[in-house]
N, C-alpha and C. Protein backbone atom coordinates (compact mmCIF):
# COMPACT_ATOMS: atom_id res chain seq x y z
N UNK A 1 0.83 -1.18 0.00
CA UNK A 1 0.00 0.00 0.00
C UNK A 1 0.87 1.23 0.00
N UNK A 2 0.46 1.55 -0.76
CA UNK A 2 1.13 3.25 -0.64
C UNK A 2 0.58 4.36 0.10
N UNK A 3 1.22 5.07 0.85
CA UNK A 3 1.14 6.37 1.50
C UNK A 3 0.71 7.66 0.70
N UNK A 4 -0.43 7.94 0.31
CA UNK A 4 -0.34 9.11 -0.41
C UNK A 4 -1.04 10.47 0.58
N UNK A 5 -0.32 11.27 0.66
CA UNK A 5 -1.03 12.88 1.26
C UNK A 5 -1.51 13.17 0.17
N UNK A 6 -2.57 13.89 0.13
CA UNK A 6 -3.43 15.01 -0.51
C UNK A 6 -3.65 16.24 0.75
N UNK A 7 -2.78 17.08 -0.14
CA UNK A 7 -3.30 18.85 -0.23
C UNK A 7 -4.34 19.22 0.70
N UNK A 8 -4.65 19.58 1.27
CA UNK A 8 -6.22 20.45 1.61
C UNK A 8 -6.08 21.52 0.81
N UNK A 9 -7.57 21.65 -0.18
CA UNK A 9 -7.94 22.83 -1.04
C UNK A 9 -8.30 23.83 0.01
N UNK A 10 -7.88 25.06 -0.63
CA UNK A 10 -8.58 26.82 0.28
C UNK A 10 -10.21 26.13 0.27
N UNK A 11 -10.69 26.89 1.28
CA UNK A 11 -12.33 26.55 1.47
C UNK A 11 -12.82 27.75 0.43
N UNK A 12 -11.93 29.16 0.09
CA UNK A 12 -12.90 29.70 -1.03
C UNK A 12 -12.71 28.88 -2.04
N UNK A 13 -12.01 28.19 -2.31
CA UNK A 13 -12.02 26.96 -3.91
C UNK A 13 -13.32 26.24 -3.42
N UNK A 14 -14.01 25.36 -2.60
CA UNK A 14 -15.13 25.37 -2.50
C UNK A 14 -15.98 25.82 -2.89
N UNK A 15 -16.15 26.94 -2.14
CA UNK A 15 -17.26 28.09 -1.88
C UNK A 15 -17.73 28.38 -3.58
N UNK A 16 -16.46 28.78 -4.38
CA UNK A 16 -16.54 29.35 -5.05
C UNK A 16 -17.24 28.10 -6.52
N UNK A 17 -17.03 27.00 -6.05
CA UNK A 17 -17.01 25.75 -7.30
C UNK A 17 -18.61 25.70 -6.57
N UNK A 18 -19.16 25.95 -5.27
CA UNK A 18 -20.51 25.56 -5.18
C UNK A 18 -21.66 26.92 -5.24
N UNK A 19 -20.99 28.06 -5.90
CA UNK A 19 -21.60 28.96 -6.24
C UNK A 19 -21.64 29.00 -7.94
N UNK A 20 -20.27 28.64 -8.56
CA UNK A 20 -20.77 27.84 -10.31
C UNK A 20 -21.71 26.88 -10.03
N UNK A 21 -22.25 26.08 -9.31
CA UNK A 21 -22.94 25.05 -9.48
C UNK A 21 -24.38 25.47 -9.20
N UNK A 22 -24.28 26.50 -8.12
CA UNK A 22 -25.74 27.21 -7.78
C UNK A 22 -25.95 27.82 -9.48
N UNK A 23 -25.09 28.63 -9.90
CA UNK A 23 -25.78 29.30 -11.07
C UNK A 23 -25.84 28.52 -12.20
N UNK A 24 -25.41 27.09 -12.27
CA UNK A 24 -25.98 26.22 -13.13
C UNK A 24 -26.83 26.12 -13.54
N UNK A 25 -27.14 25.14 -11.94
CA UNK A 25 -28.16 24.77 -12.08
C UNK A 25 -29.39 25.51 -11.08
N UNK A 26 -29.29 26.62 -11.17
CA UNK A 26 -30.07 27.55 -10.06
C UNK A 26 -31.19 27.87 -11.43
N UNK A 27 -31.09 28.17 -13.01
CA UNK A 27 -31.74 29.04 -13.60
C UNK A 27 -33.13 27.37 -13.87
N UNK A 28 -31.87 26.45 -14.14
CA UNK A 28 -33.01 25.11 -14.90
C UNK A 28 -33.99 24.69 -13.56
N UNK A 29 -33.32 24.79 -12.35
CA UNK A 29 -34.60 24.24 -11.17
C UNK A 29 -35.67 25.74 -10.96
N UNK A 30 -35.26 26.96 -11.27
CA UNK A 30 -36.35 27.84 -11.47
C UNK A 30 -37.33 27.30 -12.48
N UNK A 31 -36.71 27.23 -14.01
CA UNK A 31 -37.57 27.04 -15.04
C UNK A 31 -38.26 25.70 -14.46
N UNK A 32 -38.08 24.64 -13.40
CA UNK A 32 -38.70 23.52 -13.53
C UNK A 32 -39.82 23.94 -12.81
N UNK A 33 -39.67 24.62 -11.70
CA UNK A 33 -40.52 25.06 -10.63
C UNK A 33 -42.05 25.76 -11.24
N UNK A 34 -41.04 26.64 -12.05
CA UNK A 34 -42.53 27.61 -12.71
C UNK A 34 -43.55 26.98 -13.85
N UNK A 35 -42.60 25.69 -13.55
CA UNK A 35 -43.48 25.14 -14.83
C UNK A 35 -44.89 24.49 -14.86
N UNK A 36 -44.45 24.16 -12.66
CA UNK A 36 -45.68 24.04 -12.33
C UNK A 36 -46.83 25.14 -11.60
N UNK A 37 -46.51 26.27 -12.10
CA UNK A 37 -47.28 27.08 -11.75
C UNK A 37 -48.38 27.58 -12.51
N UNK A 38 -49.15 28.33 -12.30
CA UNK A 38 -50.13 29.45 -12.93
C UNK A 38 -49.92 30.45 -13.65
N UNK A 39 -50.56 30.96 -14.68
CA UNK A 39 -49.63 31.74 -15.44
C UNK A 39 -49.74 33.52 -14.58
N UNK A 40 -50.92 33.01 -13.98
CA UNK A 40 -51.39 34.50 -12.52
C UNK A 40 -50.55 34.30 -11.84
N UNK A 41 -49.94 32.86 -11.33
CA UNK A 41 -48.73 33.19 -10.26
C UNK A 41 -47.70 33.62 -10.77
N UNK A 42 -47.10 33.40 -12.12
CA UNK A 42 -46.35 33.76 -12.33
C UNK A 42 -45.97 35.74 -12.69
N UNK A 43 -47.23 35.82 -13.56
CA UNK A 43 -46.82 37.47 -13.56
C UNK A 43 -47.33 38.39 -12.93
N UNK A 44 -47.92 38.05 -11.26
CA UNK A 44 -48.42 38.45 -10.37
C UNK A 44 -47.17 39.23 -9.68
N UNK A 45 -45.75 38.50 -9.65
CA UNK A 45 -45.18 39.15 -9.26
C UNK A 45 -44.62 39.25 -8.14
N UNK A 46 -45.36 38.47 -7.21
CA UNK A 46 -45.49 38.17 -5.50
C UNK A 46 -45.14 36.57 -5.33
N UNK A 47 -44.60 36.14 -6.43
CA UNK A 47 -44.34 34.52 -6.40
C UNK A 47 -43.02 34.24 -5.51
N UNK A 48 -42.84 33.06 -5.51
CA UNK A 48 -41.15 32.57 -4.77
C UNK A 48 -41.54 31.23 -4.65
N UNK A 49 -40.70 30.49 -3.49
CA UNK A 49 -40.89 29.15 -4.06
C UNK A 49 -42.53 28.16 -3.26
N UNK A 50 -43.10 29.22 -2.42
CA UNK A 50 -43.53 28.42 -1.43
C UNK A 50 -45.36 28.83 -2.78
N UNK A 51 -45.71 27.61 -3.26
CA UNK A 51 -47.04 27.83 -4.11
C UNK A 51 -47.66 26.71 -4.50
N UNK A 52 -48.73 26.41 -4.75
CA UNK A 52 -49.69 25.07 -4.66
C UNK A 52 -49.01 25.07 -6.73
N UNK A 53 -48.65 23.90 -6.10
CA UNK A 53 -48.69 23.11 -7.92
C UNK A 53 -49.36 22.51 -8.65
N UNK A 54 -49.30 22.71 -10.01
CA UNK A 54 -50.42 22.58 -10.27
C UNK A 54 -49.78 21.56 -12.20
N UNK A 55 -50.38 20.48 -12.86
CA UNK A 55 -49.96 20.27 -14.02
C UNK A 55 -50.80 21.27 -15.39
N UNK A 56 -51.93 21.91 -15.09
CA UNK A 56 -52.28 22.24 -16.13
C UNK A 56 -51.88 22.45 -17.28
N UNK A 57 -50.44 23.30 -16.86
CA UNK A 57 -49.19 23.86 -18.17
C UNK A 57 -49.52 22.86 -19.00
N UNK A 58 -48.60 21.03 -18.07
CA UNK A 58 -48.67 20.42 -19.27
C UNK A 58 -49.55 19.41 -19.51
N UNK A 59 -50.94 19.88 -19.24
CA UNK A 59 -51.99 19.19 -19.71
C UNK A 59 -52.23 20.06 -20.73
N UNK A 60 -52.17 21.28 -20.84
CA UNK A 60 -52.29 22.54 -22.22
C UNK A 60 -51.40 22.43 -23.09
N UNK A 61 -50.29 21.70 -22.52
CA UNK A 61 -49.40 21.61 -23.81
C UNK A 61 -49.44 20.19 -24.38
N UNK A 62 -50.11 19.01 -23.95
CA UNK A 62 -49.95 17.92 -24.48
C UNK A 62 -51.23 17.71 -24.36
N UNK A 63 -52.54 18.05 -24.75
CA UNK A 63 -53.70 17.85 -24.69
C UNK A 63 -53.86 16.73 -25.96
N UNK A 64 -53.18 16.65 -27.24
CA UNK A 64 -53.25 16.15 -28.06
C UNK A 64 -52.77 14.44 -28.20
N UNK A 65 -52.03 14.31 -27.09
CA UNK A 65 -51.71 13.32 -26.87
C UNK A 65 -51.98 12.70 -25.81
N UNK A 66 -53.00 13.28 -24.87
CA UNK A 66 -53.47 12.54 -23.76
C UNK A 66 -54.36 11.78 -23.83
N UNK A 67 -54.34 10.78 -23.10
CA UNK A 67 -55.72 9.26 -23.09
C UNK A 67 -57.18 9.89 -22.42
N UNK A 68 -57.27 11.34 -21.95
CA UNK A 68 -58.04 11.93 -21.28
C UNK A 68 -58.29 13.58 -21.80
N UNK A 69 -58.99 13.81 -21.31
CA UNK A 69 -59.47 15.47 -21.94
C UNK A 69 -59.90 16.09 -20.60
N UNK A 70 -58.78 17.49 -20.48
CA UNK A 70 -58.44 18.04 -19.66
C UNK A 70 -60.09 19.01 -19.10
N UNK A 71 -60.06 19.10 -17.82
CA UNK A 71 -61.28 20.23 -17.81
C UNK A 71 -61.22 21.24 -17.70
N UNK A 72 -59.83 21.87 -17.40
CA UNK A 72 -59.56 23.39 -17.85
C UNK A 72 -59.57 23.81 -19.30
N UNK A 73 -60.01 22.69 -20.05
CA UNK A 73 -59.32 23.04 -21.70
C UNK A 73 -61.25 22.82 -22.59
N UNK A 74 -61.54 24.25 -23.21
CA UNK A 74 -62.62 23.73 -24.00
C UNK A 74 -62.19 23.12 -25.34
N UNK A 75 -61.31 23.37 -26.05
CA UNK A 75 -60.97 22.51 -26.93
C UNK A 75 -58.99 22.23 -27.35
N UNK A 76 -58.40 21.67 -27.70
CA UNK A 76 -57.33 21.47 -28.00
C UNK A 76 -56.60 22.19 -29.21
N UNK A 77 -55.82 23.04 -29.32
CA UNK A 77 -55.44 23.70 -30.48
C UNK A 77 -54.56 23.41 -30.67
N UNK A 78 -53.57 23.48 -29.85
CA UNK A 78 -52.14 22.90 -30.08
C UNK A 78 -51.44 21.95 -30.17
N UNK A 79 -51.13 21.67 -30.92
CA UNK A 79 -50.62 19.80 -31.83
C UNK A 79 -49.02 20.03 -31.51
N UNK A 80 -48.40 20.23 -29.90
CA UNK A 80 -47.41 20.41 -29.41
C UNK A 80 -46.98 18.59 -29.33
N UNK A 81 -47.77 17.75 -29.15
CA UNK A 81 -47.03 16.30 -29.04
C UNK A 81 -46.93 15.67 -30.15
N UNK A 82 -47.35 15.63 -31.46
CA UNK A 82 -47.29 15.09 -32.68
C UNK A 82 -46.19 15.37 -32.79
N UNK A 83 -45.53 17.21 -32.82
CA UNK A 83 -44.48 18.11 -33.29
C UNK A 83 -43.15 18.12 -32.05
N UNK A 84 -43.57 17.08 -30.57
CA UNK A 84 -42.59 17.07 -30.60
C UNK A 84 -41.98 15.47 -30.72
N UNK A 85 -43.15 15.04 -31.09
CA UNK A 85 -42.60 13.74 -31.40
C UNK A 85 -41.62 13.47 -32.67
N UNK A 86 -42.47 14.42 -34.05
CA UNK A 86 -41.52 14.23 -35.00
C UNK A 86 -40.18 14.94 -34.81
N UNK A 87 -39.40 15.92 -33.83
CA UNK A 87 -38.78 15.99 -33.41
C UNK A 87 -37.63 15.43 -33.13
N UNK A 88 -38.65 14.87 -31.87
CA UNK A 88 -37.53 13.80 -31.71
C UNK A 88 -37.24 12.58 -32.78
N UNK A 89 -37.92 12.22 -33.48
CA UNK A 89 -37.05 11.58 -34.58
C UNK A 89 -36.68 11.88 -35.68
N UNK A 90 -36.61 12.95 -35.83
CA UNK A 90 -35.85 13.72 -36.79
C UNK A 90 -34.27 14.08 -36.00
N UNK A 91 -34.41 14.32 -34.70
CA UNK A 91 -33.24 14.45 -34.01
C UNK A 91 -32.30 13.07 -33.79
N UNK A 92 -33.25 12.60 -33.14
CA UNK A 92 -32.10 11.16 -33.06
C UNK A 92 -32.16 10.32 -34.49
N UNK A 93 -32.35 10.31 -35.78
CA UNK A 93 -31.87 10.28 -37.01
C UNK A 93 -30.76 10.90 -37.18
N UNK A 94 -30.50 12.31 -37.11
CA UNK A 94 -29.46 13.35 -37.33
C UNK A 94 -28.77 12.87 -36.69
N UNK A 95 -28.77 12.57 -35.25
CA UNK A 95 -27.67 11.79 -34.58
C UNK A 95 -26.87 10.83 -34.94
N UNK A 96 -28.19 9.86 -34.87
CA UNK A 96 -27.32 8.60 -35.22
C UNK A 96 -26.49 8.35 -36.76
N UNK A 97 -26.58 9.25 -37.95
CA UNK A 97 -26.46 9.88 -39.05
C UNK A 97 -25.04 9.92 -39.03
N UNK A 98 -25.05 11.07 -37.99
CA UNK A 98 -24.14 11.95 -38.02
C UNK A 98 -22.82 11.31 -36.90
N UNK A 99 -23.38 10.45 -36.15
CA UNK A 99 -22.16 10.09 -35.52
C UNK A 99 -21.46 8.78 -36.20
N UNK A 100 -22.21 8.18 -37.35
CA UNK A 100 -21.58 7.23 -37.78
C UNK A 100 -20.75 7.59 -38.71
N UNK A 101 -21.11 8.40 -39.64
CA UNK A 101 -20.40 9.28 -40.26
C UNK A 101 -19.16 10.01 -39.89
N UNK A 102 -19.18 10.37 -38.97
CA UNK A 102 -18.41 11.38 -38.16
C UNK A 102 -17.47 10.51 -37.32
N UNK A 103 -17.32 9.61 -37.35
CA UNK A 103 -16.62 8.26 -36.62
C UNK A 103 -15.72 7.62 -37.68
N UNK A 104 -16.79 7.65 -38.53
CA UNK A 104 -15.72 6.62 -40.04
C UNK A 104 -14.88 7.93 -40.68
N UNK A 105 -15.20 8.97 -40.61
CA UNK A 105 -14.18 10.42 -41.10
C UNK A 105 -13.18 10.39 -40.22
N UNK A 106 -13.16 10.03 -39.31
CA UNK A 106 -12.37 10.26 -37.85
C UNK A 106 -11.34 9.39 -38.03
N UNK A 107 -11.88 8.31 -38.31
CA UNK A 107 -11.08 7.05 -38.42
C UNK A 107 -10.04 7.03 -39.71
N UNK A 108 -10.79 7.81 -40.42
CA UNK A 108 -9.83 7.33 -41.74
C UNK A 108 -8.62 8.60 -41.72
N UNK A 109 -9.25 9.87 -41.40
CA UNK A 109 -8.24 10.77 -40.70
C UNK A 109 -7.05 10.61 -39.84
N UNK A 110 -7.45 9.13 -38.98
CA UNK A 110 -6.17 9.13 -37.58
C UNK A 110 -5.00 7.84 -38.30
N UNK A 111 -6.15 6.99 -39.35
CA UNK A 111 -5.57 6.23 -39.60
C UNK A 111 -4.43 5.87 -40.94
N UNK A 112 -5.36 6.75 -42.07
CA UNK A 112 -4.96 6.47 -43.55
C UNK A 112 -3.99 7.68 -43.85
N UNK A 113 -3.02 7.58 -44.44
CA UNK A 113 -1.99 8.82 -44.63
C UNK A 113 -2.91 9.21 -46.11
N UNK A 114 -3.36 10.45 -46.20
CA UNK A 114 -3.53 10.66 -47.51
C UNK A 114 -3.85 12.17 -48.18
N UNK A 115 -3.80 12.63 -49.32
CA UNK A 115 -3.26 14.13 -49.69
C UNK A 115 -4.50 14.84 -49.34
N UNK A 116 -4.12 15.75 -48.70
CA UNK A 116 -5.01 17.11 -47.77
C UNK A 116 -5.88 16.72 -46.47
N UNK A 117 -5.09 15.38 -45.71
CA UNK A 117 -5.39 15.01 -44.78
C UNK A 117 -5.24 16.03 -43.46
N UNK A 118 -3.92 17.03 -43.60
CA UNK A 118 -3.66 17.52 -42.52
C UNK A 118 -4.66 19.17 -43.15
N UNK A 119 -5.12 19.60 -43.99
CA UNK A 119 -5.83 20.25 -44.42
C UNK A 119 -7.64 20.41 -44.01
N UNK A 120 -7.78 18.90 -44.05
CA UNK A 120 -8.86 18.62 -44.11
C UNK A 120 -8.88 18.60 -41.99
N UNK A 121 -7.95 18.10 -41.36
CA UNK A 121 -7.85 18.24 -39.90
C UNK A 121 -7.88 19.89 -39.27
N UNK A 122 -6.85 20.65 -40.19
CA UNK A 122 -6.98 22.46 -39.19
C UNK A 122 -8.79 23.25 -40.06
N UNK A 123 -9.19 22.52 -41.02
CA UNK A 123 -10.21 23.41 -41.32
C UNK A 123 -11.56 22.77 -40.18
N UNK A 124 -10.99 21.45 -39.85
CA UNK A 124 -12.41 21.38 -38.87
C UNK A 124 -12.34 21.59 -37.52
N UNK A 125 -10.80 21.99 -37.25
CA UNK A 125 -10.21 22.33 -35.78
C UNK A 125 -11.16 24.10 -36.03
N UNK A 126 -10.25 24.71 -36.79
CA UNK A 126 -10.95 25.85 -36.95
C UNK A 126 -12.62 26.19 -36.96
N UNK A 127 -13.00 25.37 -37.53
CA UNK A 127 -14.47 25.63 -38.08
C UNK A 127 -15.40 25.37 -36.23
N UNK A 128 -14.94 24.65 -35.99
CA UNK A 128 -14.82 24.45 -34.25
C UNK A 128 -14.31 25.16 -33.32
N UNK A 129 -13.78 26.29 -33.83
CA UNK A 129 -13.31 27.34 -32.80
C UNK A 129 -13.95 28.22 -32.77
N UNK A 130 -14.86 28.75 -33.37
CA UNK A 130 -15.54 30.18 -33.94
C UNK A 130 -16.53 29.67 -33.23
N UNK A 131 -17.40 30.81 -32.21
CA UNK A 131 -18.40 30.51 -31.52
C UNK A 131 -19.55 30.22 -32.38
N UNK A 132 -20.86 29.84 -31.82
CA UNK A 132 -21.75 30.04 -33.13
C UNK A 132 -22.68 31.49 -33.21
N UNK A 133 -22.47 31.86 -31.55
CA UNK A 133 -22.83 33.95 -31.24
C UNK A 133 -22.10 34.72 -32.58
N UNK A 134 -21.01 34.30 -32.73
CA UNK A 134 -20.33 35.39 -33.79
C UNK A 134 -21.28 34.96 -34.92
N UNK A 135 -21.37 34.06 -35.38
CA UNK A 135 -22.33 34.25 -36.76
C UNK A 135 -24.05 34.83 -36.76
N UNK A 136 -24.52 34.72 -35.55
CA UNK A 136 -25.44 35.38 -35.54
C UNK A 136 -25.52 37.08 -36.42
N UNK A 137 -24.69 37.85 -35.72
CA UNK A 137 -24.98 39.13 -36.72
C UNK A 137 -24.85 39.34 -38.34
N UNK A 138 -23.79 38.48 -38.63
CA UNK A 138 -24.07 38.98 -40.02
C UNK A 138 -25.42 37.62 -40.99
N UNK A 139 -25.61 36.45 -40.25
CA UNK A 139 -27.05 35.70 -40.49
C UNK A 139 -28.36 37.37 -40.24
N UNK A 140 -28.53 37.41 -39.48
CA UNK A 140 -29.45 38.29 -39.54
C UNK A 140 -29.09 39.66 -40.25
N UNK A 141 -27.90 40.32 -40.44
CA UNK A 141 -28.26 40.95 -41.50
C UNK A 141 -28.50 40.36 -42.99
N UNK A 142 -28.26 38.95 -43.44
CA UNK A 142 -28.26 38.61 -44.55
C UNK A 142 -29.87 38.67 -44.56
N UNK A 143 -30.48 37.84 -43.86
CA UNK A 143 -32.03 37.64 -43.20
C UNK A 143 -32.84 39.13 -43.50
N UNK A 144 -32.43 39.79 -43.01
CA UNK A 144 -32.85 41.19 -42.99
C UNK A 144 -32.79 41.98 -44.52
N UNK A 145 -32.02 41.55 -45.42
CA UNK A 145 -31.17 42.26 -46.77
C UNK A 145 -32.18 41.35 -47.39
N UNK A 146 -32.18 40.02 -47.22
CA UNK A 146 -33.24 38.91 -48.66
C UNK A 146 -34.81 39.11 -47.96
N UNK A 147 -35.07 39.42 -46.68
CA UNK A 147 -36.50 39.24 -46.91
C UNK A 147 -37.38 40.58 -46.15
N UNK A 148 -36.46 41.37 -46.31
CA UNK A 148 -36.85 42.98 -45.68
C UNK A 148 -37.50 42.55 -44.32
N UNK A 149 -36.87 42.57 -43.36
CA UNK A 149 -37.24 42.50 -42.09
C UNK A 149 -37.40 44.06 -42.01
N UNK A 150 -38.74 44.42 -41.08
CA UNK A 150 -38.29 46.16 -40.94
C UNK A 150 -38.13 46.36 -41.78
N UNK A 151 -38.77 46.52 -43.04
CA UNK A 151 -38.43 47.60 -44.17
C UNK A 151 -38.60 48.97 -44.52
N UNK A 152 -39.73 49.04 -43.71
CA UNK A 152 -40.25 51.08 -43.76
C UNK A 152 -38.86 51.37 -42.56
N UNK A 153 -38.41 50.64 -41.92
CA UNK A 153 -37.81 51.49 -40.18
C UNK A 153 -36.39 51.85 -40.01
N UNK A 154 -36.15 52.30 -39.27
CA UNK A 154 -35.09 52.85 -39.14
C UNK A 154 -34.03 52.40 -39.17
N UNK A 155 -34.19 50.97 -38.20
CA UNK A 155 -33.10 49.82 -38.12
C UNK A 155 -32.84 48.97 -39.21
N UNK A 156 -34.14 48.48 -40.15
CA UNK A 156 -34.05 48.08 -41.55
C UNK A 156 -33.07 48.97 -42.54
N UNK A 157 -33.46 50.23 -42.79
CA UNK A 157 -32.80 51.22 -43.61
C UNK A 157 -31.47 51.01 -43.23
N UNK A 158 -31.29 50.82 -41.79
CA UNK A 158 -29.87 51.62 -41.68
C UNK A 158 -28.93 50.42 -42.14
N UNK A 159 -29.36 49.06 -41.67
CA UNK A 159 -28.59 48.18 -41.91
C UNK A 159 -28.58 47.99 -43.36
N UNK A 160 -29.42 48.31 -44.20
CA UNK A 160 -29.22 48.00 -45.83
C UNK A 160 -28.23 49.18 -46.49
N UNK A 161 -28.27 50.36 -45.81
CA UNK A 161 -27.79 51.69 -46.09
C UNK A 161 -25.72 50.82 -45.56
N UNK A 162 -26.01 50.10 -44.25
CA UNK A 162 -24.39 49.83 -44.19
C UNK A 162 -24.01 48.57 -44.91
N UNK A 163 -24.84 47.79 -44.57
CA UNK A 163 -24.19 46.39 -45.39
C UNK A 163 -24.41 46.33 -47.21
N UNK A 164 -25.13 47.04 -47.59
CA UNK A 164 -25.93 47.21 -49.34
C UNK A 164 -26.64 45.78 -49.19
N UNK A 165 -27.82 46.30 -49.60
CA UNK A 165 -28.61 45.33 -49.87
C UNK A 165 -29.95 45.58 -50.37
N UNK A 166 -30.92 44.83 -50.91
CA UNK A 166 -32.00 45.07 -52.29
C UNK A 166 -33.05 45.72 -51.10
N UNK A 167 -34.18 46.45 -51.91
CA UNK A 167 -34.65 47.35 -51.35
C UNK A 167 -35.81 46.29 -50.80
């Protein structure tokens, strides 16, 4: 057996790793909380955590897929479970798609010597470095230039007046 010491960490290294963890996960256990609320409790204003719960939300949002018919609801409008069903298999398609793909590229990259291999490695290192926030502004000015977002206004004009773009 070996003898090993370990360090004692500062207690603000603690403090400080269980205050990243509060603001983690502090915003997603809000959003879970309110989810069971009222939409009066919510923009009433006077809310916090202590409030009678309630599922309606998601009896209003999955009315379409329930074995039962809600009695807060006179009729069903929203086809939120069909849409997120095709969703989800449109998502885990893309997945599973994309990681097999993305596995056999990988592979033939680490494995096969071949011309514009190390080419084909810094353009996807790169293409992976660029946040995807930075492309937001000039997507929406393109957005804005092909389908006149704001076209009488001020913010429309100005951005076609800087970037050029069709009237």
């Amino acid at each position: 057996m070996s003898d090993t010491v370990y360090e004692r960490q500062n207690p603000a290294f603690y403090a400080l790793l269980a205050a990243l963890i509060f603001m983690s996960v502090g915003p997603i256990a809000l959003m879970f909380a309110y989810s069971f609320k009222l939409d009066v409790d919510i923009i009433s204003g006077t809310g916090g955590l202590l409030f009678m719960p309630t599922i309606q939300n998601y009896e209003t949002a999955l009315c379409d897929v329930l074995w039962y018919e809600p009695e807060h609801l006179r009729f069903c409008q929203l086809k939120f479970g069909g849409a997120f069903l095709n969703s989800l298999i449109i998502s885990l398609t893309a997945t599973v798609i994309t990681l097999v793909i993305g596995c056999m590229a990988a592979y033939a990259l680490v494995r096969f010597r071949f011309m514009g291999r190390d080419a084909a490695s810094l353009t996807t290192l790169l293409v992976r470095m660029v946040p995807p926030a930075v492309l937001l502004v000039p997507a929406f000015g393109l957005w804005n230039n092909e389908f006149c977002l704001d076209k009488d206004g001020v913010i429309g004009g100005y951005i076609r007046e800087t970037m050029g773009g069709g009237a």
